[in-house]
C-alpha atoms as a PDB file:
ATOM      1  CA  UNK A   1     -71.244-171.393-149.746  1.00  0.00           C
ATOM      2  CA  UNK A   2     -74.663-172.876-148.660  1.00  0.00           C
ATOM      3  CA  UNK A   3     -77.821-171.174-147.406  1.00  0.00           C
ATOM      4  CA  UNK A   4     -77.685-172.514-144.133  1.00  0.00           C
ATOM      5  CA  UNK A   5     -73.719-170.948-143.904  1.00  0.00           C
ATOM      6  CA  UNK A   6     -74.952-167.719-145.301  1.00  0.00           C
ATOM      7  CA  UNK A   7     -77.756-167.795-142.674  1.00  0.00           C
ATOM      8  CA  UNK A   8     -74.984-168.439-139.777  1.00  0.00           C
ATOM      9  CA  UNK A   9     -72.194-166.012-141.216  1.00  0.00           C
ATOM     10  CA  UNK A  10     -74.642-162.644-140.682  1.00  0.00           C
ATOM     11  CA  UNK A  11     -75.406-163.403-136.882  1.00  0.00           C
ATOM     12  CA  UNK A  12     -71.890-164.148-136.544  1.00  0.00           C
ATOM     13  CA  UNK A  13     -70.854-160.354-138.189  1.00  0.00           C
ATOM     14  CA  UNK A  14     -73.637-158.913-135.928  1.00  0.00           C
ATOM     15  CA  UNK A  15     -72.027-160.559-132.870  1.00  0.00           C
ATOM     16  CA  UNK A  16     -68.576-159.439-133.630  1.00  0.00           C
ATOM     17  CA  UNK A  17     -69.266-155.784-134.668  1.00  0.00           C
ATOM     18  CA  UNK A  18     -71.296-155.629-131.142  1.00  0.00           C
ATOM     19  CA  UNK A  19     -68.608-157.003-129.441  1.00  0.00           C
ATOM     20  CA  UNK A  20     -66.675-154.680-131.014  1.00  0.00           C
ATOM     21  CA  UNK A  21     -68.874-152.008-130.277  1.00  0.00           C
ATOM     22  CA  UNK A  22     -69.100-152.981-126.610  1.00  0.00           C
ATOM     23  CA  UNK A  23     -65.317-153.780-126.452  1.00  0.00           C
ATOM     24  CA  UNK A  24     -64.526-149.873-127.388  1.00  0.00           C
ATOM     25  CA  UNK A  25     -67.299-148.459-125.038  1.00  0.00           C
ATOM     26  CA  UNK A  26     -65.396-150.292-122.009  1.00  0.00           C
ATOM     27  CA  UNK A  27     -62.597-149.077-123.161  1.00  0.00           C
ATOM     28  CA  UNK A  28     -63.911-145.264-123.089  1.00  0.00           C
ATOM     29  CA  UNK A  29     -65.047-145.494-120.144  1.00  0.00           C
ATOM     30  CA  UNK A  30     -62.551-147.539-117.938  1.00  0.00           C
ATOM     31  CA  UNK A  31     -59.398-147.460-120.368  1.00  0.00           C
ATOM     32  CA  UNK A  32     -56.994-144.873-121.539  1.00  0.00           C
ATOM     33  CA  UNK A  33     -58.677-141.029-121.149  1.00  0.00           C
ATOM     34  CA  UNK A  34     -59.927-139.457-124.572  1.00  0.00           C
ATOM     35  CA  UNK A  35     -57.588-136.765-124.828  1.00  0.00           C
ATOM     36  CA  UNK A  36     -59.687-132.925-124.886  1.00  0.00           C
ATOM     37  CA  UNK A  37     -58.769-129.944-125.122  1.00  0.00           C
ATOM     38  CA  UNK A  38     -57.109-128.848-121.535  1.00  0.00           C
ATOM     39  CA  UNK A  39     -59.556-126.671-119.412  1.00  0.00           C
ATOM     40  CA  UNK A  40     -59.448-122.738-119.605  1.00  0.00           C
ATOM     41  CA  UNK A  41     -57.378-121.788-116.394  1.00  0.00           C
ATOM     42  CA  UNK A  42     -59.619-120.398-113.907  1.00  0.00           C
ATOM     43  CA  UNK A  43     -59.679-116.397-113.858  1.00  0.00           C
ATOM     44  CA  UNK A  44     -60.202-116.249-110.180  1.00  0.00           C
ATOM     45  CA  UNK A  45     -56.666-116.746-108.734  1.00  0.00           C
ATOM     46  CA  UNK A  46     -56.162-117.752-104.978  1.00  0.00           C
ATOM     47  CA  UNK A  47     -54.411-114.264-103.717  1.00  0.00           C
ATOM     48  CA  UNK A  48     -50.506-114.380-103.796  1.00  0.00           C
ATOM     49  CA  UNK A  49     -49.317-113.751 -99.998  1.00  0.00           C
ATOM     50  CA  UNK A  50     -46.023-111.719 -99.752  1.00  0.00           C
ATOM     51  CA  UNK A  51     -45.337-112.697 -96.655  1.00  0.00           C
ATOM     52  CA  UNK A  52     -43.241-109.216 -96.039  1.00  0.00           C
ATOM     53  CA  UNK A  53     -45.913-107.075 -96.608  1.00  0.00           C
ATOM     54  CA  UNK A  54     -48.263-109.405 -94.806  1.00  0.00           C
ATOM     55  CA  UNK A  55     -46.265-109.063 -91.829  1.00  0.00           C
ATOM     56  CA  UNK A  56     -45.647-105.296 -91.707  1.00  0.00           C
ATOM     57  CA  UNK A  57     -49.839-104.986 -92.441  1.00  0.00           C
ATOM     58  CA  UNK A  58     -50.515-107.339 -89.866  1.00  0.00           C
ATOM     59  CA  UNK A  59     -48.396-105.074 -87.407  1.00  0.00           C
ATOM     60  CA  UNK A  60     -49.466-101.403 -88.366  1.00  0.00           C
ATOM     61  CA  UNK A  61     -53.378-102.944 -88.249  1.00  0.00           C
ATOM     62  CA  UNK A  62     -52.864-104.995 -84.937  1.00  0.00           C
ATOM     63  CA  UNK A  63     -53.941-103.424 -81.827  1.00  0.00           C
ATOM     64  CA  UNK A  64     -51.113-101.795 -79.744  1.00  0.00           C
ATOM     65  CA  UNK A  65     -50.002-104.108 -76.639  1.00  0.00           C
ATOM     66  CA  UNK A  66     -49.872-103.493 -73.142  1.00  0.00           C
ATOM     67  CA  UNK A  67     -46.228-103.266 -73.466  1.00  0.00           C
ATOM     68  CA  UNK A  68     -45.393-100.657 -76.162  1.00  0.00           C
ATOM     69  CA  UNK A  69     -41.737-100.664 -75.148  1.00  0.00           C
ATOM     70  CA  UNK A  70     -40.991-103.401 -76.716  1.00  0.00           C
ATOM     71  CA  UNK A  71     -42.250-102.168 -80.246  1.00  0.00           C
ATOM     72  CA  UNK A  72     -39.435 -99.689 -80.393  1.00  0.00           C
ATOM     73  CA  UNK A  73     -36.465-100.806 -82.593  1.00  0.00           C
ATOM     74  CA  UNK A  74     -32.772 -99.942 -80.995  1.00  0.00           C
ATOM     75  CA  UNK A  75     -31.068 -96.801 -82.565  1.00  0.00           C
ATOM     76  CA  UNK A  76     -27.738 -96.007 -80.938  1.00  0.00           C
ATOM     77  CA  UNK A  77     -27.638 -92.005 -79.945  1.00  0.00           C
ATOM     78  CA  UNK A  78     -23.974 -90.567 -81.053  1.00  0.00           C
ATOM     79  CA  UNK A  79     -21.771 -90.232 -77.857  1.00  0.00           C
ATOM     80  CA  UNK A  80     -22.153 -85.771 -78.688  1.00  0.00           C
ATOM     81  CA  UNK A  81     -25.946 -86.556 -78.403  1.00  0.00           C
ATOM     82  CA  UNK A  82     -25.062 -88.734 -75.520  1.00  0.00           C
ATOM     83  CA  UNK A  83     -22.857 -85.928 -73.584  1.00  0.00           C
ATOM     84  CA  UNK A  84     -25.265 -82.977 -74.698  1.00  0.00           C
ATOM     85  CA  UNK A  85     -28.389 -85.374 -72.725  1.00  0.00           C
ATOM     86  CA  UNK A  86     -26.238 -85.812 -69.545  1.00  0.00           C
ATOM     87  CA  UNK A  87     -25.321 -82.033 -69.433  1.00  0.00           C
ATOM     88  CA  UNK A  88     -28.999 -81.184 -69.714  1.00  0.00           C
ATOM     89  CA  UNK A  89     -29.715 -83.540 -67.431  1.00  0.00           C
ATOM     90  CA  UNK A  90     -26.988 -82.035 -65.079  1.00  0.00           C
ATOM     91  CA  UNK A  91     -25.913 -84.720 -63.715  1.00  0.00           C
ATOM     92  CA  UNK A  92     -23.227 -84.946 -60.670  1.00  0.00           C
ATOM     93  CA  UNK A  93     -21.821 -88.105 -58.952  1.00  0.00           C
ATOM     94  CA  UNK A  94     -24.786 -87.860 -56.494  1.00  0.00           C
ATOM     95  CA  UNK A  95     -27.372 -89.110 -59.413  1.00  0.00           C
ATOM     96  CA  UNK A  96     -28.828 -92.048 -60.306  1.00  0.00           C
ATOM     97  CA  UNK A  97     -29.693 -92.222 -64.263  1.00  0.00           C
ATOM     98  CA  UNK A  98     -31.863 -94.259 -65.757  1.00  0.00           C
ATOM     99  CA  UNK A  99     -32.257 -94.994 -69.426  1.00  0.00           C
ATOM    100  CA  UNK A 100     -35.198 -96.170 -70.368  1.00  0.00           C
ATOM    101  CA  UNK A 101     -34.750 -98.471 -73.741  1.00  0.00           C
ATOM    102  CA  UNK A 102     -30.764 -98.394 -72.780  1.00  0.00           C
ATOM    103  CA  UNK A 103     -29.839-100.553 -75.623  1.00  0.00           C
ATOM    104  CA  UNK A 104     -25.754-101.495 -75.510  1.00  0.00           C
ATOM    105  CA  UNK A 105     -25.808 -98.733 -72.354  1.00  0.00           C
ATOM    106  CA  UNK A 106     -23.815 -95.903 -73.520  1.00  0.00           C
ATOM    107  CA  UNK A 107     -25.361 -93.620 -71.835  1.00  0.00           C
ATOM    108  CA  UNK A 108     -25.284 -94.717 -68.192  1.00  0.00           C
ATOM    109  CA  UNK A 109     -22.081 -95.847 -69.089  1.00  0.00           C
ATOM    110  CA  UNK A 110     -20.984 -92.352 -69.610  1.00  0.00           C
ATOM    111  CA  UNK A 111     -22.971 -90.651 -67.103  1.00  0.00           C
ATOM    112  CA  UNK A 112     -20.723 -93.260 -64.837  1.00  0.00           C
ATOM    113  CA  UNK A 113     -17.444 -92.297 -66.743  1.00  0.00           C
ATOM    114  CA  UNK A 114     -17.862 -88.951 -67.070  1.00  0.00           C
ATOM    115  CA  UNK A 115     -19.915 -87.871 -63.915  1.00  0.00           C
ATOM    116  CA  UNK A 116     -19.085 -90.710 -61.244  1.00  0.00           C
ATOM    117  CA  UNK A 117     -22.832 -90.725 -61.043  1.00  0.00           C
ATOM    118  CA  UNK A 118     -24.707 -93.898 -60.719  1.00  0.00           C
ATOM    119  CA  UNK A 119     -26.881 -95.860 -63.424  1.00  0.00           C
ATOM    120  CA  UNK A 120     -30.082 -97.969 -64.424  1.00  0.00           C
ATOM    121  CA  UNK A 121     -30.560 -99.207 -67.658  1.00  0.00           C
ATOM    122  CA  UNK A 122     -33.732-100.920 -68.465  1.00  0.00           C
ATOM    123  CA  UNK A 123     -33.936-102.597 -71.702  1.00  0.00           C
ATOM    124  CA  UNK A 124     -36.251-105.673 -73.347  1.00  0.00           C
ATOM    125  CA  UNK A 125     -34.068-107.049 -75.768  1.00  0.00           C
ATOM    126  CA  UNK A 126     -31.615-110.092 -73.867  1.00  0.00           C
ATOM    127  CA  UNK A 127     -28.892-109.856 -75.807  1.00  0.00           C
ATOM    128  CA  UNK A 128     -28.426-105.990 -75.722  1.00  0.00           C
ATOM    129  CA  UNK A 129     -28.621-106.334 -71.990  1.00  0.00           C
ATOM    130  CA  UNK A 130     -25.584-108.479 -71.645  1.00  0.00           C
ATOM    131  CA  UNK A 131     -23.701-106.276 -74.730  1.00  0.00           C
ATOM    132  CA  UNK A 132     -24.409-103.662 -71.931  1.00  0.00           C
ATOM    133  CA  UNK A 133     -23.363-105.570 -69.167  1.00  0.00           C
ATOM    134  CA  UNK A 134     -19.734-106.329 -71.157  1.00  0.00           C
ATOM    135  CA  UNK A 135     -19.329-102.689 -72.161  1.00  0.00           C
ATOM    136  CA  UNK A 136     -19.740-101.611 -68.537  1.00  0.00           C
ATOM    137  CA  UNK A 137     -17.001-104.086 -67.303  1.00  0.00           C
ATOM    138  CA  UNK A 138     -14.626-103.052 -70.139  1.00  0.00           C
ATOM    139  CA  UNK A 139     -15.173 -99.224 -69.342  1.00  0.00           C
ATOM    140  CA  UNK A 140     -14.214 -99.655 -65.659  1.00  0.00           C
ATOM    141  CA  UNK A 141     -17.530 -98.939 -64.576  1.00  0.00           C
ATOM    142  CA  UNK A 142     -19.552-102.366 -63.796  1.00  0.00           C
ATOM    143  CA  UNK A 143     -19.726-101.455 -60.087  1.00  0.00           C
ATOM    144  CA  UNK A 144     -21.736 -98.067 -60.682  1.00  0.00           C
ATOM    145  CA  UNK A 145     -24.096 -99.267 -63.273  1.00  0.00           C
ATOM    146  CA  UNK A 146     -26.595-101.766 -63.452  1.00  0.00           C
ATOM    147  CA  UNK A 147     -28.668-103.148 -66.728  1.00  0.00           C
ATOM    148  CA  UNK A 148     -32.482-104.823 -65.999  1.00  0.00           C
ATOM    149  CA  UNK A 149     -34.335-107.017 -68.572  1.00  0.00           C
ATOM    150  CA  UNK A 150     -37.960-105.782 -68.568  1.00  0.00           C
ATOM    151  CA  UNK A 151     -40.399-103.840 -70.121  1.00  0.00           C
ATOM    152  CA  UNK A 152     -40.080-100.114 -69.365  1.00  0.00           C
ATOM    153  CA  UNK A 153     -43.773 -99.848 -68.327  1.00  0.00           C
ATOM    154  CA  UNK A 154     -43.116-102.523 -65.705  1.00  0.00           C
ATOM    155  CA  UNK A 155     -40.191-100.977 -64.564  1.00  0.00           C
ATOM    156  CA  UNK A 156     -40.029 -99.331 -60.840  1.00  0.00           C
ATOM    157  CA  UNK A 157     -38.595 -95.894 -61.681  1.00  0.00           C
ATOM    158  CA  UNK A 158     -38.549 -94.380 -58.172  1.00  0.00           C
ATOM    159  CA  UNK A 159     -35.203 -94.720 -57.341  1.00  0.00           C
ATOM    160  CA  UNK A 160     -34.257 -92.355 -60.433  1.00  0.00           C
ATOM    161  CA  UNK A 161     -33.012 -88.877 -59.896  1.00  0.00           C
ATOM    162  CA  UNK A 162     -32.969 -87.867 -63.961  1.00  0.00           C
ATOM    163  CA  UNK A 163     -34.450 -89.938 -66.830  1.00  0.00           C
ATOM    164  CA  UNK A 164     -33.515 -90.165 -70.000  1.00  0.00           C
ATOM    165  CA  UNK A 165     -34.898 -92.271 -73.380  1.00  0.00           C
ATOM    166  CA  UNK A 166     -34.585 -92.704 -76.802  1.00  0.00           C
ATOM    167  CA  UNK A 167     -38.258 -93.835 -77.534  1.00  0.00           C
ATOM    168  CA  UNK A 168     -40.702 -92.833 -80.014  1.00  0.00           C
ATOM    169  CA  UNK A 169     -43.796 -89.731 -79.559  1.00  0.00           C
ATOM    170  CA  UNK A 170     -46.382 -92.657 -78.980  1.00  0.00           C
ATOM    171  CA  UNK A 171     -44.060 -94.060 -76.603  1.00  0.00           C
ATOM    172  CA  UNK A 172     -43.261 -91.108 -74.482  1.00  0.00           C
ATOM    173  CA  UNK A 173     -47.110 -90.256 -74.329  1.00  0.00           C
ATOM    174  CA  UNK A 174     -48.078 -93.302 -72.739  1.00  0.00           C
ATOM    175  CA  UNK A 175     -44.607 -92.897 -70.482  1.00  0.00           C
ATOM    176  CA  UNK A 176     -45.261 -89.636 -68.982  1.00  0.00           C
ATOM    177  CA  UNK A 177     -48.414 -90.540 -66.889  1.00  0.00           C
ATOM    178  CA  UNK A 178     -46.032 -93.067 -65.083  1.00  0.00           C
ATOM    179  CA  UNK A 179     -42.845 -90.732 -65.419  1.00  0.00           C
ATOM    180  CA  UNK A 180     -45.430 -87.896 -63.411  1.00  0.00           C
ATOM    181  CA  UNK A 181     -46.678 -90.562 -60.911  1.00  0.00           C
ATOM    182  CA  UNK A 182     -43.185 -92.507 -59.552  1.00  0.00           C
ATOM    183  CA  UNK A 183     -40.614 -89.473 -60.344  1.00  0.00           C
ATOM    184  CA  UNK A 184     -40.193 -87.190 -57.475  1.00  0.00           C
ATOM    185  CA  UNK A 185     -40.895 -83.407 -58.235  1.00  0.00           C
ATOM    186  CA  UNK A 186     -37.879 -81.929 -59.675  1.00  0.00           C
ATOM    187  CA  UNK A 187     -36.545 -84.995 -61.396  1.00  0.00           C
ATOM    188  CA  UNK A 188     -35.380 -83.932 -64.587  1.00  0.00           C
ATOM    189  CA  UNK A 189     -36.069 -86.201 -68.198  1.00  0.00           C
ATOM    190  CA  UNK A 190     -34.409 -85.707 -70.799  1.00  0.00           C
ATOM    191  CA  UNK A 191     -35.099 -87.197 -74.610  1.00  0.00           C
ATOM    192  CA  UNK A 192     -33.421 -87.346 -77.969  1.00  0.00           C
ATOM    193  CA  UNK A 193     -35.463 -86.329 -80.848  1.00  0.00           C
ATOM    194  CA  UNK A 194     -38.974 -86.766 -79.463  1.00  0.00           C
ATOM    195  CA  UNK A 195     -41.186 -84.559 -77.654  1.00  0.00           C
ATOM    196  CA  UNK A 196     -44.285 -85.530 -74.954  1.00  0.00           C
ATOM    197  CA  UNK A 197     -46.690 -82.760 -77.111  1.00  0.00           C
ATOM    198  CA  UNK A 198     -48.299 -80.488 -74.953  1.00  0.00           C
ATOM    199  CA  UNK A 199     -46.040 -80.821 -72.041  1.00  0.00           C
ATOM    200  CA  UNK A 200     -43.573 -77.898 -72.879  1.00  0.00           C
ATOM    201  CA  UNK A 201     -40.079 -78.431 -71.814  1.00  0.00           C
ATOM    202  CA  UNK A 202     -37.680 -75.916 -70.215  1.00  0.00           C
ATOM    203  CA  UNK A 203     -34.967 -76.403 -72.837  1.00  0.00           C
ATOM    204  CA  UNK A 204     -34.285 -77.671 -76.284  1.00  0.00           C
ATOM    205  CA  UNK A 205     -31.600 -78.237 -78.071  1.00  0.00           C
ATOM    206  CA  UNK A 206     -30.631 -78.777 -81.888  1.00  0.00           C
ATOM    207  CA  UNK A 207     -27.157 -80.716 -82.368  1.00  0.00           C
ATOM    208  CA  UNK A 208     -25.639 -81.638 -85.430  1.00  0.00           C
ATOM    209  CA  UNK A 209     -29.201 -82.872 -86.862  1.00  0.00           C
ATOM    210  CA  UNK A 210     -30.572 -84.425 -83.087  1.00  0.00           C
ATOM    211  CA  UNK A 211     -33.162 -82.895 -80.788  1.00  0.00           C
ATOM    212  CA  UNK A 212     -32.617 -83.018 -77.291  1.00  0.00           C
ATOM    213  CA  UNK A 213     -35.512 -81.616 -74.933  1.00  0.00           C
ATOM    214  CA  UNK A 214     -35.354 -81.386 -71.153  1.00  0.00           C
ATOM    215  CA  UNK A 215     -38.547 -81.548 -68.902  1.00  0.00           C
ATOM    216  CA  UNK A 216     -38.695 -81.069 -65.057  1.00  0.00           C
ATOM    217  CA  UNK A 217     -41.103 -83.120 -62.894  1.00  0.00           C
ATOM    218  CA  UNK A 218     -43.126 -80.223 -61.240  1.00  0.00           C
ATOM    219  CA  UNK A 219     -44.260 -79.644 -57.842  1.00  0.00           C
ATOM    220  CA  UNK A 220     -47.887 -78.959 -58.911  1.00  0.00           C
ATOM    221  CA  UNK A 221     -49.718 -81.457 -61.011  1.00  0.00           C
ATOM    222  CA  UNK A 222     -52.604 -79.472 -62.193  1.00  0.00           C
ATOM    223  CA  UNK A 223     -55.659 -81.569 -64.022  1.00  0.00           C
ATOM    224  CA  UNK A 224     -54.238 -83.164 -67.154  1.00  0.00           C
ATOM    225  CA  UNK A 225     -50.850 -82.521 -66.733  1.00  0.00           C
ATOM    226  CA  UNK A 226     -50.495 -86.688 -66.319  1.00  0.00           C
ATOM    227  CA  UNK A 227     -51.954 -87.380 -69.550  1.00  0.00           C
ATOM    228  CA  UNK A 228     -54.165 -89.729 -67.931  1.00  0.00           C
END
């Protein structure tokens, strides 16, 4: 080889080694990703969200509604429950009952059956309303009883002549003021399992496991007897 090829090979390796060179750099930068070790996973975790639990907090933390009536789930009272309420109540075929949360209606319904006595169930939930209305018409009774969708607390209760309800103690607290103020005076109410706290009624009674207490509208009213 001459001098003058020897002189033209080394530029010519010093060309293609930075070609090279350059070649690979593109290719780190642009190309295929140089594989690394993956990334420690992150010790602060988005929160998991159990949407059941979410759900009941979000209700027990919520601020009660204008319309507590509706917050109170349907439990059926047993038909000796039932009876024992109506006796209490003493109710003839001259009354008008009304159940306040009524549910499927069985206890206007009997108060119809057993007494002849007339009946207004008020009740939130639409499809226990017409369950209601289709028990009434199978018991015979459809003409003496009538079921209203509505919210208790919106309810005109001033054609009753004895109350009854199923509700719970919050419930019946925030009842009585209106139960005192449309109610005439010697109306009486009459509730499974749950008291109205310091409003003492004239009668309780236990039955296999139930409550049943018995209040009487009064003549008087004295200063906080409304709750108000």
């Amino acid at each position: 080889m001459s001098f003058f090829q020897k002189r033209r090979s080394r530029p010519a390796v010093l060309l293609a080694l930075a070609a090279a060179a350059l070649i690979a750099g593109c290719a780190q930068e642009g190309g295929d990703p140089v594989q690394t070790d993956p990334a420690p996973q992150s010790t602060v975790q988005a929160p998991s969200i159990d949407t059941a639990s979410a759900s009941s907090d979000t209700a027990s933390t919520a601020p009660e509604s204008d319309a507590p009536g509706s917050d109170v789930p349907y439990v059926p009272t047993s038909p000796k429950t039932v009876a024992r309420m109506l006796e209490m109540a003493e109710v003839t075929s001259q009354d008008t009952v009304y159940d306040l949360g009524s549910g499927d209606g069985r206890i206007v319904i009997a108060a119809a059956q057993q007494y002849g006595a007339h009946g207004v169930g008020i009740e939130i939930d639409a499809e226990l309303v017409k369950k209601a209305r289709k028990n009434a018409k199978e018991a015979g009774v459809a003409d003496l009883v009538t079921f209203r969708q509505g919210d208790l607390f919106n309810a005109d209760l001033s054609g009753a002549t004895a109350v009854t309800l199923y509700l719970l103690p919050s419930v019946n607290m925030k009842l009585r003021p209106k139960l005192m103020r449309e109610l005439e005076p010697g109306t009486p109410v009459v509730s499974h399992d749950f008291d109205m706290d310091d409003w003492e009624p004239d009668r309780t009674v236990q039955l296999n496991g139930d409550t049943v207490f018995r209040w009487t509208i009064p003549e008087a009213r004295p200063d906080g007897s409304t709750g108000e």
